[in-house]
Protein backbone atom coordinates (compact mmCIF):
# COMPACT_ATOMS: atom_id res chain seq x y z
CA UNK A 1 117.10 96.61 92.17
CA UNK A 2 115.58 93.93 89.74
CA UNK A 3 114.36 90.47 89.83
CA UNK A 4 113.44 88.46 86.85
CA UNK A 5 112.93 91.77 84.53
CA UNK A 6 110.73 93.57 87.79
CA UNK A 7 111.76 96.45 89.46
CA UNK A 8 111.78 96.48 93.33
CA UNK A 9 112.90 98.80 96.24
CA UNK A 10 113.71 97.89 99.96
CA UNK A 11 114.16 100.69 102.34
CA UNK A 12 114.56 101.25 106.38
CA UNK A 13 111.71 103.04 107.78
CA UNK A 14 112.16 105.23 110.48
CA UNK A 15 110.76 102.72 113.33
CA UNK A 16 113.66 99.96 114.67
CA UNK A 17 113.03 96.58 112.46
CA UNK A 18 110.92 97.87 109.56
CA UNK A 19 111.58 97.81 106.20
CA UNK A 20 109.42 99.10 103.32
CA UNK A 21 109.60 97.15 99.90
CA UNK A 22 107.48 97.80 96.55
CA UNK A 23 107.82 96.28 93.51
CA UNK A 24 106.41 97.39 90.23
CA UNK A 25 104.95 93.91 88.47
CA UNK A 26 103.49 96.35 84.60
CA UNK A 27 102.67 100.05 83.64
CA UNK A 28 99.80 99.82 86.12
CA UNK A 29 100.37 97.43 88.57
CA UNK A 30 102.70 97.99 92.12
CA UNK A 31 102.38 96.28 95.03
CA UNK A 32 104.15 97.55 98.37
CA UNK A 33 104.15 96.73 102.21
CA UNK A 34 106.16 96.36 105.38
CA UNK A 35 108.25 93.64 107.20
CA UNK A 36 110.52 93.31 110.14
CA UNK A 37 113.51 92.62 108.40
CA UNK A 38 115.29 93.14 105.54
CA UNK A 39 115.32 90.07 104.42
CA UNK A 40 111.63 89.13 104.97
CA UNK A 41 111.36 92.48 102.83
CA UNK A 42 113.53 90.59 99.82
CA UNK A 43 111.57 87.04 100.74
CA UNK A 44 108.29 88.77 100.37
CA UNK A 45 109.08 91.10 96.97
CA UNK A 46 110.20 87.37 95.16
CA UNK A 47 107.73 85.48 96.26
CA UNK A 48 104.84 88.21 94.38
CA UNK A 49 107.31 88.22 91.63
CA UNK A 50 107.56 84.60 91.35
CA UNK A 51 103.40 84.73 91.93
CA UNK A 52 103.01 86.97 89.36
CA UNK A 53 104.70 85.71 86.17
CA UNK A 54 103.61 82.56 87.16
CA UNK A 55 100.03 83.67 86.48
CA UNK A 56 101.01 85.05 83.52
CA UNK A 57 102.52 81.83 82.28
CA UNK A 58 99.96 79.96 82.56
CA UNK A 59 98.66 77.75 79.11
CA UNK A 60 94.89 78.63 78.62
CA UNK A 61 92.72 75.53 79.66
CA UNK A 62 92.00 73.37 76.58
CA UNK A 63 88.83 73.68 74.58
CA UNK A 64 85.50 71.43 75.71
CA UNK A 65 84.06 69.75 72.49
């Protein structure tokens, strides 16, 4: 699936309420873990999405004279 141009995956593990997600933020960077739920999966993968560009977006801090 995809999320503001990032690719993520949610999938069942094999134990009752756990769910694997990992999202791939560049080239070099993924990030990954567990929740109990599906949709704390999906909360969790946009919220370090969000995180992330938001770093990125970030104006540099202006110049000291």
């Amino acid at each position: 699936m995809e999320y503001r141009g990032k690719i993520y995956t949610i999938v069942q593990g094999i134990e009752p309420n756990l769910w694997k997600w990992k999202v791939q933020l560049d080239d070099k960077t993924a990030l990954h873990g567990e929740a109990h739920s599906r949709a704390a999966a999906l909360n969790t993968v946009v919220w370090r999405i969000d995180k992330a560009l938001a770093k990125k977006a970030k104006p540099p801090p202006p110049a000291s004279s």
